[in-house]
N, C-alpha and C. Protein backbone atom coordinates (compact mmCIF):
# COMPACT_ATOMS: atom_id res chain seq x y z
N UNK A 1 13.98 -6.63 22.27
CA UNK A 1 13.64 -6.70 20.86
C UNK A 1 14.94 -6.87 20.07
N UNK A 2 15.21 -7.84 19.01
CA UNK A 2 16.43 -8.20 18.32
C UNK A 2 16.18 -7.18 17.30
N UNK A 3 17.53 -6.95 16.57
CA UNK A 3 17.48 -5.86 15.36
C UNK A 3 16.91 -6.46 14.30
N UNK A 4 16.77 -7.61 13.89
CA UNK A 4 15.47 -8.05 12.71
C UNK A 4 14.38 -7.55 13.32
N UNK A 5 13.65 -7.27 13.99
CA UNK A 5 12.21 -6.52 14.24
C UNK A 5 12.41 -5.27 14.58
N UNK A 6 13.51 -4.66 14.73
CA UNK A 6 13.54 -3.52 14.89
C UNK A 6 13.47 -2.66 13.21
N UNK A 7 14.38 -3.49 12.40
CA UNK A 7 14.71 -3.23 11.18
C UNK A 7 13.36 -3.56 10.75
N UNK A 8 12.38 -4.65 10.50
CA UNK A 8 10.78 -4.98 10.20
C UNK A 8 10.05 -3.57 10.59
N UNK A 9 10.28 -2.84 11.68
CA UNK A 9 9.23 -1.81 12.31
C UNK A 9 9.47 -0.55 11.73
N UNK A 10 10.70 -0.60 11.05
CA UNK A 10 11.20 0.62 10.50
C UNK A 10 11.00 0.47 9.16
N UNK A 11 11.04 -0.44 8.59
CA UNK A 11 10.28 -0.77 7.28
C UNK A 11 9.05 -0.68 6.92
N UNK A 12 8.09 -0.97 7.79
CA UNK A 12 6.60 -0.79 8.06
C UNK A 12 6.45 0.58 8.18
N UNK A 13 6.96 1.07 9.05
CA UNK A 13 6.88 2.94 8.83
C UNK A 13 7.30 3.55 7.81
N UNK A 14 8.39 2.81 7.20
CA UNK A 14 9.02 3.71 5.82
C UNK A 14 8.10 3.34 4.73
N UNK A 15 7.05 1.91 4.67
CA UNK A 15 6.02 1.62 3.44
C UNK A 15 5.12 2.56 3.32
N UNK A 16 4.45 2.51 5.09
CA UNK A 16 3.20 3.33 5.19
C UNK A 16 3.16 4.65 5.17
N UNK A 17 4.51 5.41 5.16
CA UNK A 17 4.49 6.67 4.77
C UNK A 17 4.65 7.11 3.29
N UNK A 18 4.83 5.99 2.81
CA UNK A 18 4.93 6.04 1.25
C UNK A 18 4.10 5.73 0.63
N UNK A 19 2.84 5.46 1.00
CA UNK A 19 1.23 5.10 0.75
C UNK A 19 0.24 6.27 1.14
N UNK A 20 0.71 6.23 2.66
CA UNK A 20 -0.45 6.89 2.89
C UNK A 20 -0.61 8.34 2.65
N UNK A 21 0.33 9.44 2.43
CA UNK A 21 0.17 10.61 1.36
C UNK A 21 -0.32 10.72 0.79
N UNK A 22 -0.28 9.33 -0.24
CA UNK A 22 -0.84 9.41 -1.65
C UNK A 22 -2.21 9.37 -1.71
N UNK A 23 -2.96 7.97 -1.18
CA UNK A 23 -3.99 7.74 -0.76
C UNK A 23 -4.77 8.83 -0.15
N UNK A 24 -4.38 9.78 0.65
CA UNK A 24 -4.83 10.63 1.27
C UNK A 24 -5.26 11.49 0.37
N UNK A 25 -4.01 12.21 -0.36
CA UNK A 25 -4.60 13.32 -1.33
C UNK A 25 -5.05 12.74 -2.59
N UNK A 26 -5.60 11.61 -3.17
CA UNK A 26 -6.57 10.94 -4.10
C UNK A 26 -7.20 11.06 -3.47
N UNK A 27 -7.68 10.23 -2.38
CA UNK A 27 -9.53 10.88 -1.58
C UNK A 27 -9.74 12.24 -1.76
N UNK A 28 -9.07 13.01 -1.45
CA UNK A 28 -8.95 14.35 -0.76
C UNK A 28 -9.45 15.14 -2.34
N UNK A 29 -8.54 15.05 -3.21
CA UNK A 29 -9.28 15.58 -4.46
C UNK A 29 -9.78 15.07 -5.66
N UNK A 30 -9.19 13.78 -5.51
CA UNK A 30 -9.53 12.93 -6.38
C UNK A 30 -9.18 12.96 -7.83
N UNK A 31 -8.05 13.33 -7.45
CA UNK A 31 -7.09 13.95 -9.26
C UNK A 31 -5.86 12.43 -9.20
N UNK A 32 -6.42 11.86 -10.15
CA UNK A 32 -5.46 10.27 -10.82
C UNK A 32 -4.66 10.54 -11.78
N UNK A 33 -4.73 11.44 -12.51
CA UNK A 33 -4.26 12.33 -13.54
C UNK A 33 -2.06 11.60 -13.56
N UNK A 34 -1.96 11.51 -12.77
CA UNK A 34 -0.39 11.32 -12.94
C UNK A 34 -0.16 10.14 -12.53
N UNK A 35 -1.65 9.56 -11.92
CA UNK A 35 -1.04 7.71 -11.36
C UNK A 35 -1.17 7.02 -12.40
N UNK A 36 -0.03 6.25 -12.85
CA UNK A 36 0.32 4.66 -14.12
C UNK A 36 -0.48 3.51 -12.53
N UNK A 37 -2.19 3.23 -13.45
CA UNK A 37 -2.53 2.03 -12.71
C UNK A 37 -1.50 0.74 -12.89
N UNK A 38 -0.34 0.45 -13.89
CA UNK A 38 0.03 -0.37 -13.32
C UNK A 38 0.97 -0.92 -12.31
N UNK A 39 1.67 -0.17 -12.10
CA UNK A 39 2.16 0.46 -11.21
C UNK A 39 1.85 0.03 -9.85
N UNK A 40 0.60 1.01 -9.58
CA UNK A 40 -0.35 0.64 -8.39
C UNK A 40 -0.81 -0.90 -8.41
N UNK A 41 -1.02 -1.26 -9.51
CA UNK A 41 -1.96 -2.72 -9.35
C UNK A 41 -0.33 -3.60 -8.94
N UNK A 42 0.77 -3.48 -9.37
CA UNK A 42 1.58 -4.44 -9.08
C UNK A 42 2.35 -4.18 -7.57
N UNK A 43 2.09 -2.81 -7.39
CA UNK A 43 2.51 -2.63 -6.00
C UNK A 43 1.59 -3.46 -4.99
N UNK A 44 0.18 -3.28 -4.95
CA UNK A 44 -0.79 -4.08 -4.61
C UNK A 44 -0.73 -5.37 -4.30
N UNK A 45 -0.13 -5.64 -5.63
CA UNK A 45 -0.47 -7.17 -5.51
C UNK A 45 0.57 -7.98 -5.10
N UNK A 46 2.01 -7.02 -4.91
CA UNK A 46 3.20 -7.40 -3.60
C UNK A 46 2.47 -7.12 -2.25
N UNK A 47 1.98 -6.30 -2.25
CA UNK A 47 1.53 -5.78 -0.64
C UNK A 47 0.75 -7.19 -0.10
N UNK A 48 0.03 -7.83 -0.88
CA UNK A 48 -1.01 -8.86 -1.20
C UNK A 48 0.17 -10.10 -0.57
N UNK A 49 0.35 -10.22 -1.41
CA UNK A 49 1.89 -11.41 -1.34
C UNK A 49 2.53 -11.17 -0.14
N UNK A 50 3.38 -10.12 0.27
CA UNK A 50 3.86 -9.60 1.56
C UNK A 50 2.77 -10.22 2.74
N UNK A 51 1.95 -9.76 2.41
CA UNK A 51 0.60 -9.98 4.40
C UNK A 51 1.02 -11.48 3.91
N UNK A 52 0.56 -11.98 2.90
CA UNK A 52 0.53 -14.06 3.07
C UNK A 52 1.68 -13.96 3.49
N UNK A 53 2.72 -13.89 3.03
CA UNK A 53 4.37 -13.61 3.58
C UNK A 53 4.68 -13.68 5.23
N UNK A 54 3.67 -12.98 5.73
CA UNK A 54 3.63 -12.28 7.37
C UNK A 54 3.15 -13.29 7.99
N UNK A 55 1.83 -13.82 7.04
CA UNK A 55 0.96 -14.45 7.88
C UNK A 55 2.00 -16.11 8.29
N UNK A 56 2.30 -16.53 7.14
CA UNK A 56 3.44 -17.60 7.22
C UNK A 56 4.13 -17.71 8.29
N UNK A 57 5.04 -16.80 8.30
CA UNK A 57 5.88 -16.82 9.30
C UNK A 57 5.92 -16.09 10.21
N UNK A 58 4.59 -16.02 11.03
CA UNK A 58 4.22 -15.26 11.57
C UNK A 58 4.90 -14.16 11.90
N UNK A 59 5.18 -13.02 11.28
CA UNK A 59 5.84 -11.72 11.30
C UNK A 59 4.58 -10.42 11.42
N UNK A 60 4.22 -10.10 12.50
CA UNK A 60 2.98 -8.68 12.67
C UNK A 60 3.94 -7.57 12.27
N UNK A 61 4.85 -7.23 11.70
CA UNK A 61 5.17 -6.12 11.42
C UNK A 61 5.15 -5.96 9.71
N UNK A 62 5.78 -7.38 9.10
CA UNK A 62 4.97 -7.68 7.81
C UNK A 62 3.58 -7.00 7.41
N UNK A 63 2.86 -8.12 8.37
CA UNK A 63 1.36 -8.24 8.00
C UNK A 63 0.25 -6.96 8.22
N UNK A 64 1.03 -6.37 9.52
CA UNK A 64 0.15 -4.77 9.61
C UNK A 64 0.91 -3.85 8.49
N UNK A 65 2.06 -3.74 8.24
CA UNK A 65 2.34 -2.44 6.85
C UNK A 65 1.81 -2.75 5.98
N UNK A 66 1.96 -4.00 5.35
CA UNK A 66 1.31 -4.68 3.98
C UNK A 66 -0.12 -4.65 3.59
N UNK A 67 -0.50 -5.10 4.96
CA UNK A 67 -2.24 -4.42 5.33
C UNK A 67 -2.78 -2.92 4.63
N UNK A 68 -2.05 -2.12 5.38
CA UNK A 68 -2.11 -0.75 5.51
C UNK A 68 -1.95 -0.19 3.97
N UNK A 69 -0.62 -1.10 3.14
CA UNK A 69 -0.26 -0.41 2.09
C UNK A 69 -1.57 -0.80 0.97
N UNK A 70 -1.97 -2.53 0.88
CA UNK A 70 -2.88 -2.69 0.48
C UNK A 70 -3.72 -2.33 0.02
N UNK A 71 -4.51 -1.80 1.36
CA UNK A 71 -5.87 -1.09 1.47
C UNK A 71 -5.81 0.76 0.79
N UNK A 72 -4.48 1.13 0.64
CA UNK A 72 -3.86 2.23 0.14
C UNK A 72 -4.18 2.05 -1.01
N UNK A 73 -3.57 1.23 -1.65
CA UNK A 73 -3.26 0.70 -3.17
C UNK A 73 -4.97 0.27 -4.03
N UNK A 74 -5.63 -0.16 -2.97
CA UNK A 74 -7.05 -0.56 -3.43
C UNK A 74 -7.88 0.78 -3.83
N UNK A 75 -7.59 1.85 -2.58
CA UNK A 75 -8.07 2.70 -2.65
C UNK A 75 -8.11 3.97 -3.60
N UNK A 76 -6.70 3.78 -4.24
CA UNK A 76 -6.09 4.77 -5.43
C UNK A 76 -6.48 3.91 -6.57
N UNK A 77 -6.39 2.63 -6.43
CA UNK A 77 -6.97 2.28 -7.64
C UNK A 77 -8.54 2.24 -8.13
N UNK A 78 -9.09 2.18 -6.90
CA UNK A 78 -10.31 2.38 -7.53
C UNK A 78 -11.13 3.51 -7.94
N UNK A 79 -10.53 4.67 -7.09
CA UNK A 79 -10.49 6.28 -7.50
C UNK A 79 -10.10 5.87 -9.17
N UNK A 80 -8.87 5.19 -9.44
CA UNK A 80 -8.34 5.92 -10.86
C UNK A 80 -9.16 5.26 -11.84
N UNK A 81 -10.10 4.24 -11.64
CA UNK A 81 -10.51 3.17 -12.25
C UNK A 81 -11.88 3.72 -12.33
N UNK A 82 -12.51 4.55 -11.09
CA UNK A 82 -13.81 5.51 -11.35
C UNK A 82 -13.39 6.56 -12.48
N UNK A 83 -12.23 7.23 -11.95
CA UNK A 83 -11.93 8.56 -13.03
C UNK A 83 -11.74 8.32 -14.44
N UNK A 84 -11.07 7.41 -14.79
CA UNK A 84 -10.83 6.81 -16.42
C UNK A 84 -12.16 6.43 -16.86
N UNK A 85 -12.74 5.92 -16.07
CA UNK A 85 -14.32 5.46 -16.92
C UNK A 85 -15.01 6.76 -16.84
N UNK A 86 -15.11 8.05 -16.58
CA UNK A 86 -15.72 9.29 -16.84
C UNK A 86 -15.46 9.85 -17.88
N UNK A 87 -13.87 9.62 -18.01
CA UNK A 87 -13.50 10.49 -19.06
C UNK A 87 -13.56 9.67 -20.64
């Protein structure tokens, strides 16, 4: 394995641990209270950009974190996007 994919795999672990916390404890209690949706929506919509990015040049270490962060980012947003329309 060359150090560009080593450096890609360590990047992918450093995204998805920076997602998936978050994501976790929004399901978990469902308090949006401190997330700026825009924020989330523009992180998203790099994560978005990133997978096409992966898919291009074919890079799987791209395309699975970006995935992962994505589906993160979808998920907090639509929690915060339920919670604002309650209140």
């Amino acid at each position: 394995m060359d150090w560009a994919s080593i450096v890609g795999y360590m990047a992918s672990i450093c995204m998805i641990c920076g997602y998936l916390p978050q994501a976790v404890q929004t399901i978990r209690t469902g308090d949006t209270d401190g997330i700026a949706m825009p924020t989330f929506l523009a992180l998203g919509a790099g994560s978005v950009l990133f997978v096409v990015q992966g898919i291009l040049i074919n890079n799987i270490p791209i395309v699975l974190a970006n995935s992962i962060t994505t589906i993160c980012s979808a998920i907090i947003a639509i929690i915060k996007i339920r919670n604002d329309h309650r209140h």
